[in-house]
N, C-alpha and C. Protein backbone atom coordinates (compact mmCIF):
# COMPACT_ATOMS: atom_id res chain seq x y z
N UNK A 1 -1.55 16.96 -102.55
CA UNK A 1 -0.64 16.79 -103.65
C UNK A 1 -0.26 18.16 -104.18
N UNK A 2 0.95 18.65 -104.06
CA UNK A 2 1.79 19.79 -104.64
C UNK A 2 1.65 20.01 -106.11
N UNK A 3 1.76 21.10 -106.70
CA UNK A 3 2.06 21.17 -108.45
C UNK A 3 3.49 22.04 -108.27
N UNK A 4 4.11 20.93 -109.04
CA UNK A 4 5.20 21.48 -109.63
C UNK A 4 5.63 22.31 -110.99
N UNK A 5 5.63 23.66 -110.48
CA UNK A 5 5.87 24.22 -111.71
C UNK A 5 7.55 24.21 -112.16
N UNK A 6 7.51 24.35 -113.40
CA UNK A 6 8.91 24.66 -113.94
C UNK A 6 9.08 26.29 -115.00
N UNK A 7 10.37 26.78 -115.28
CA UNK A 7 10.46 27.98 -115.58
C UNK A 7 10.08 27.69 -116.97
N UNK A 8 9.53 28.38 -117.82
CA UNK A 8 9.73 28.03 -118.88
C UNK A 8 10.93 28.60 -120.31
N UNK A 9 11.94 29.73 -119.39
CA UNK A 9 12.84 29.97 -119.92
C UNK A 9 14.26 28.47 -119.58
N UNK A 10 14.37 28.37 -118.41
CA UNK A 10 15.45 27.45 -118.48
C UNK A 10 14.68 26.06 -117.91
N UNK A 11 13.51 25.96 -117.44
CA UNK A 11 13.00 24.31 -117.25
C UNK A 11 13.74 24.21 -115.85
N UNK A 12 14.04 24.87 -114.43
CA UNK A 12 14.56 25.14 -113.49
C UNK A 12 13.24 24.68 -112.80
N UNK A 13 12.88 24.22 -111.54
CA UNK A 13 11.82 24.44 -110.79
C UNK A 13 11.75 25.87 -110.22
N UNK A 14 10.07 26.27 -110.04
CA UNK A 14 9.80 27.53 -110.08
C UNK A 14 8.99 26.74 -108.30
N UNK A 15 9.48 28.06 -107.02
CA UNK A 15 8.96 27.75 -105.75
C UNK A 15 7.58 27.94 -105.72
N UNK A 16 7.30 29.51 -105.77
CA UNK A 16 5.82 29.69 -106.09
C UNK A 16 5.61 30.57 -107.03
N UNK A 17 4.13 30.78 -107.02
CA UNK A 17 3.71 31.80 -107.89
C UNK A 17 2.77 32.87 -107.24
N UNK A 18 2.84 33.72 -107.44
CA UNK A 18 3.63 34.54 -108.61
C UNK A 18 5.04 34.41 -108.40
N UNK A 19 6.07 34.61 -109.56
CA UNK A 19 6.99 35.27 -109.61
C UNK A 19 7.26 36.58 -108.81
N UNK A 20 7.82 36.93 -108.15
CA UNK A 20 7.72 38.57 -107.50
C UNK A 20 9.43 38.90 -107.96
N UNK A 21 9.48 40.34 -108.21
CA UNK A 21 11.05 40.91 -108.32
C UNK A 21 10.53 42.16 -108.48
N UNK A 22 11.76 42.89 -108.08
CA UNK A 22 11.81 44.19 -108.25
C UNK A 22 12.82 44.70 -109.40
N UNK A 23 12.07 45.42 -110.65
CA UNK A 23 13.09 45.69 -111.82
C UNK A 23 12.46 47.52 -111.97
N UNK A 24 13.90 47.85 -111.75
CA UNK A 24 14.00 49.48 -111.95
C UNK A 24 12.37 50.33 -111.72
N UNK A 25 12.72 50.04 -110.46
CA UNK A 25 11.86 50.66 -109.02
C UNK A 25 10.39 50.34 -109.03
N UNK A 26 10.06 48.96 -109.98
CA UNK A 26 8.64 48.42 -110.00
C UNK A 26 8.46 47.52 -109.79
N UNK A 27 7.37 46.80 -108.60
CA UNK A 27 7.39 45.48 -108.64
C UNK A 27 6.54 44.75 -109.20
N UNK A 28 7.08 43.89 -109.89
CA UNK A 28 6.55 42.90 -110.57
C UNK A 28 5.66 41.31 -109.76
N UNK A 29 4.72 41.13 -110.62
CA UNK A 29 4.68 39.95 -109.68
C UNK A 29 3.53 39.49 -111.39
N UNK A 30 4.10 37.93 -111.27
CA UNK A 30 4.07 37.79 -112.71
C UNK A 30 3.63 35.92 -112.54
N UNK A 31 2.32 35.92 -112.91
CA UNK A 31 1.35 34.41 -112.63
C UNK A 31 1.93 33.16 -113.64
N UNK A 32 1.88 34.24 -115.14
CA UNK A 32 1.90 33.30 -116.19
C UNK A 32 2.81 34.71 -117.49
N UNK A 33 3.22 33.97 -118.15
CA UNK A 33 3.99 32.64 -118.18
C UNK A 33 4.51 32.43 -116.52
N UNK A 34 5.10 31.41 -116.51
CA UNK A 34 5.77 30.96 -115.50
C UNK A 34 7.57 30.70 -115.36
N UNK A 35 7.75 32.08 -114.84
CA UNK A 35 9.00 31.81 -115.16
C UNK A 35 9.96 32.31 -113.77
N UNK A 36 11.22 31.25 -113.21
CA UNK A 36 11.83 32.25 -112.36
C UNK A 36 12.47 32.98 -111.95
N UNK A 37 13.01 33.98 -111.06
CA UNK A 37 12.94 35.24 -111.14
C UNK A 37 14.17 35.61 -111.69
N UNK A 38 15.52 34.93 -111.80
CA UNK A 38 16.55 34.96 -112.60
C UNK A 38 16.30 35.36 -114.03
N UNK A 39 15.27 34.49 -114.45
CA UNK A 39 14.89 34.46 -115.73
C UNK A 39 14.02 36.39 -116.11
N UNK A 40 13.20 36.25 -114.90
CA UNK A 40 12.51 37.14 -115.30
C UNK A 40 13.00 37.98 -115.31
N UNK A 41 14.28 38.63 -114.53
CA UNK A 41 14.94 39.77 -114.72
C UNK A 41 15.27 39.70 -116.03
N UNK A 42 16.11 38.72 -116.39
CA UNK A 42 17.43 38.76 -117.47
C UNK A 42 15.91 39.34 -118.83
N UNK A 43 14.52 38.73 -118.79
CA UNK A 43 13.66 39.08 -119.41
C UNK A 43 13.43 40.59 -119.56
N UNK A 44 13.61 41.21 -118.18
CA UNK A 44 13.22 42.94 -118.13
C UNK A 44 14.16 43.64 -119.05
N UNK A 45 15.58 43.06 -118.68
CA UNK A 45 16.89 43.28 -119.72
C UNK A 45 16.65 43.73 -121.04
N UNK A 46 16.13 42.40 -121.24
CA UNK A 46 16.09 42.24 -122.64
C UNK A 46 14.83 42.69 -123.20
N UNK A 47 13.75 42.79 -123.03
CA UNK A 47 12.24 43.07 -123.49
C UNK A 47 11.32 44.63 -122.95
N UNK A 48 12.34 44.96 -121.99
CA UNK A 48 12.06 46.49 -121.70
C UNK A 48 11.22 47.26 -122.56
N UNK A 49 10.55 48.04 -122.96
CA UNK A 49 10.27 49.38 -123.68
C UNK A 49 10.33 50.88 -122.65
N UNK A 50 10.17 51.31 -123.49
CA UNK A 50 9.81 53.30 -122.31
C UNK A 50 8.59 53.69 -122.68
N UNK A 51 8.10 53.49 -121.62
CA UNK A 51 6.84 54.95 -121.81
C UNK A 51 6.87 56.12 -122.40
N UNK A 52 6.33 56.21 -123.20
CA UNK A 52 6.70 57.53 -124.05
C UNK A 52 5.39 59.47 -123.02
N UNK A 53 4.98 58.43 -121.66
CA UNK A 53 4.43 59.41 -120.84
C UNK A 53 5.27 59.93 -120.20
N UNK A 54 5.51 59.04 -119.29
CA UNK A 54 6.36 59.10 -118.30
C UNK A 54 7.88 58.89 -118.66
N UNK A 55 8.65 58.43 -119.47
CA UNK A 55 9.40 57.91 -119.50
C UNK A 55 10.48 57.09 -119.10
N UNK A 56 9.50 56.22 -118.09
CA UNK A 56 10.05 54.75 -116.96
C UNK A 56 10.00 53.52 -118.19
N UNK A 57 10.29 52.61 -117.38
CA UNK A 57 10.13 51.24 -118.18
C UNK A 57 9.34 50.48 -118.06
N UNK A 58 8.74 50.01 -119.28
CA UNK A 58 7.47 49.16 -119.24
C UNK A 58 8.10 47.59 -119.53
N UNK A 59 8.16 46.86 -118.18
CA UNK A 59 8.38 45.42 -118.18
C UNK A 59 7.57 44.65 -119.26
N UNK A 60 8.44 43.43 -119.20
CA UNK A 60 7.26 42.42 -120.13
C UNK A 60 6.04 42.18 -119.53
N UNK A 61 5.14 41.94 -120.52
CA UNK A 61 4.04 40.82 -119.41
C UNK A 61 3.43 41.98 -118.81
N UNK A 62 3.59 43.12 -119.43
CA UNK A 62 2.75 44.29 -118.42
C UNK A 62 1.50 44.48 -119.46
N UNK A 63 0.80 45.40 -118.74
CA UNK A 63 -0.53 45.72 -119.63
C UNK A 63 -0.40 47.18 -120.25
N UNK A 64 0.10 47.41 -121.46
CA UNK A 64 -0.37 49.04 -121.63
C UNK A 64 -1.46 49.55 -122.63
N UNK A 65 -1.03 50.70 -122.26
CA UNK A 65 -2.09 51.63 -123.04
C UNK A 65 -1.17 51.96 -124.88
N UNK A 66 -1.95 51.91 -125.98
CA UNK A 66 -1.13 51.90 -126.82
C UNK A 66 -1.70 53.46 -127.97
N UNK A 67 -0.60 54.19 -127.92
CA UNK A 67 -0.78 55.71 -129.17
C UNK A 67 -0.52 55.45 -130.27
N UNK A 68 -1.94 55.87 -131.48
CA UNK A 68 -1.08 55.83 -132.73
C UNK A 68 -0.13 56.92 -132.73
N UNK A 69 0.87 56.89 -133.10
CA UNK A 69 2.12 57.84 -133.96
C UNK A 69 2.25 57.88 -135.08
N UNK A 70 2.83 58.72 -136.35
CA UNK A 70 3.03 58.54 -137.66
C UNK A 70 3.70 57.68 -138.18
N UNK A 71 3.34 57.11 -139.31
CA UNK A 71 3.73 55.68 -140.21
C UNK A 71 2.83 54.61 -139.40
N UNK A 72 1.84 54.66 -138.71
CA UNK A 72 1.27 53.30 -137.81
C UNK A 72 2.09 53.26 -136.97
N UNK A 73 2.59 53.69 -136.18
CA UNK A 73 3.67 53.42 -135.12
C UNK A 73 2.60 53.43 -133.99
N UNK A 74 2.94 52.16 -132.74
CA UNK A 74 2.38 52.14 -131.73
C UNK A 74 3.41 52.69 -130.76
N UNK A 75 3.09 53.72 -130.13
CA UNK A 75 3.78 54.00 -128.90
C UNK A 75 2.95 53.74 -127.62
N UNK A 76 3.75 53.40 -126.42
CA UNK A 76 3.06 52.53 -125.29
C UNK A 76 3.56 53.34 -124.16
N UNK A 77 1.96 53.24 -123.47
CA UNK A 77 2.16 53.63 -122.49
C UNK A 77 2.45 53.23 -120.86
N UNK A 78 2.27 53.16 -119.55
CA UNK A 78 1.91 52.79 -118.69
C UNK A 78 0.31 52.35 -118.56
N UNK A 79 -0.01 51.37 -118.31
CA UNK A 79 -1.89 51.84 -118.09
C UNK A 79 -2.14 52.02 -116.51
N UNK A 80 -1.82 53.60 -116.18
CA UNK A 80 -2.00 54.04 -114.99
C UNK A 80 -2.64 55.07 -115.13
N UNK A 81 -3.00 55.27 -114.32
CA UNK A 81 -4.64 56.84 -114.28
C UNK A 81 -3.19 58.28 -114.43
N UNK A 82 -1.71 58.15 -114.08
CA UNK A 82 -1.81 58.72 -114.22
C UNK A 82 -0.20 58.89 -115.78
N UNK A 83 -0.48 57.90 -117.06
CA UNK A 83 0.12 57.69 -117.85
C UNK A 83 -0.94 57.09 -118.60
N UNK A 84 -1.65 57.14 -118.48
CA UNK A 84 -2.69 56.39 -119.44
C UNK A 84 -3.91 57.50 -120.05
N UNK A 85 -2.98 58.20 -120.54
CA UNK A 85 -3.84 59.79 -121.69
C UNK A 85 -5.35 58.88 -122.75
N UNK A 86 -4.74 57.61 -123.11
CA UNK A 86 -5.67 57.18 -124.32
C UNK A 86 -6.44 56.28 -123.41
N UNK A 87 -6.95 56.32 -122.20
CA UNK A 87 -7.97 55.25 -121.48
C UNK A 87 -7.96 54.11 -122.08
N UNK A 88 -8.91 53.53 -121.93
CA UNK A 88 -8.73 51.82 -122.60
C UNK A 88 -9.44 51.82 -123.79
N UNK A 89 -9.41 53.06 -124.50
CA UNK A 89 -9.70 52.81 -125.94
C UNK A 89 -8.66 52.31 -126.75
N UNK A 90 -7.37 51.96 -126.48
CA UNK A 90 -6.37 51.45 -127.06
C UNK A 90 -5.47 50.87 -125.90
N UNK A 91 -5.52 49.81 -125.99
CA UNK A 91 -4.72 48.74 -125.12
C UNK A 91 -4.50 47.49 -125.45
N UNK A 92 -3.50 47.09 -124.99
CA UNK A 92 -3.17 45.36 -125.32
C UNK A 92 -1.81 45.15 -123.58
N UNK A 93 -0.69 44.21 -124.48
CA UNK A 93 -0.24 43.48 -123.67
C UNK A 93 1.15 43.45 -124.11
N UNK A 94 2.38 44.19 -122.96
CA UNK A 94 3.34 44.44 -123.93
C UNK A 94 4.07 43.05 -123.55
N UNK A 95 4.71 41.87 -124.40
CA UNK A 95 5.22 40.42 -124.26
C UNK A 95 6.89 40.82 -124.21
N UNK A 96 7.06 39.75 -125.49
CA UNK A 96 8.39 39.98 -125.75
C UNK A 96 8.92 40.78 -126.95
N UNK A 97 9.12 42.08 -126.42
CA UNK A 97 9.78 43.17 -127.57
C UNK A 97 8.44 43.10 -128.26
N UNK A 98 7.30 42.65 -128.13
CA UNK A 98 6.28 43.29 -129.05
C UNK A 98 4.66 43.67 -128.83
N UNK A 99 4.07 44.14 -129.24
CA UNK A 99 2.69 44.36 -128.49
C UNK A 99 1.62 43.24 -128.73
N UNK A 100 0.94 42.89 -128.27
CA UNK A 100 -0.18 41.36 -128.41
C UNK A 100 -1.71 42.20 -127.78
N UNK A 101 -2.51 40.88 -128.80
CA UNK A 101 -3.27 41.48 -128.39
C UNK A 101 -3.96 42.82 -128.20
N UNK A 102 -3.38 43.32 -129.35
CA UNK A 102 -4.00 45.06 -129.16
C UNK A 102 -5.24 44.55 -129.68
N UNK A 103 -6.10 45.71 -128.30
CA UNK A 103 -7.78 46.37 -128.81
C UNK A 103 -7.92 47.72 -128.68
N UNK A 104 -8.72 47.55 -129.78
CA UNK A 104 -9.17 49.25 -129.99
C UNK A 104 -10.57 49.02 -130.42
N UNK A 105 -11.08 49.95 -129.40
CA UNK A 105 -12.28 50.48 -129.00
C UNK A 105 -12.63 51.26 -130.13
N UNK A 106 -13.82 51.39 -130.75
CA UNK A 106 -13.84 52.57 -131.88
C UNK A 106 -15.37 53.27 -131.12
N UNK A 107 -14.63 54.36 -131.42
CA UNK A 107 -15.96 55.67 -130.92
C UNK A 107 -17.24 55.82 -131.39
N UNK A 108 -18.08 55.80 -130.57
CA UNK A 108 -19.35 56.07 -131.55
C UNK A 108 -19.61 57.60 -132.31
């Protein structure tokens, strides 16, 4: 017996999972939410941020590394060994246009 998934941006049937696409030279491959890949682009579109390391684009649904900046400002990084200055003492989950889930590690 098959499971049928559906997108949960337009309710479209979704073939498999992951999701896989390629958005501005990274590939994505994306379990949950469940959405398909039409969707997920038009998502990169719209929910993008920049790395303030590197200065590429951090898709939705990615994992980064997060900097305080002045006024509380979170700036985000890649979480790659080689964009990821603050290790996983500050990280979360970048969604839609916003950060989730931030943890911070506090130093002994």
């Amino acid at each position: 017996m098959s499971t049928q998934f559906h997108c949960q941006e337009c309710r479209q049937a979704v073939e498999s999972l992951p999701t896989h696409a390629e958005y501005d030279e990274q590939e994505i491959f994306l379990f949950d939410p469940v959405v398909c890949k039409p969707c997920l682009l038009e998502l990169c579109e719209k929910y993008s941020t920049v790395c303030v390391n590197c200065g590429g684009t951090i898709p939705p649904y990615s994992q980064v590394g997060a900097l305080k900046a002045g006024g509380g400002e979170m700036q985000l990084v890649h979480m790659t060994n080689a964009c990821s200055t603050v290790g996983s003492a500050f990280h979360g989950y970048w969604g839609k246009g916003q950060l989730r889930n931030l943890i911070q590690i506090e130093a002994c």
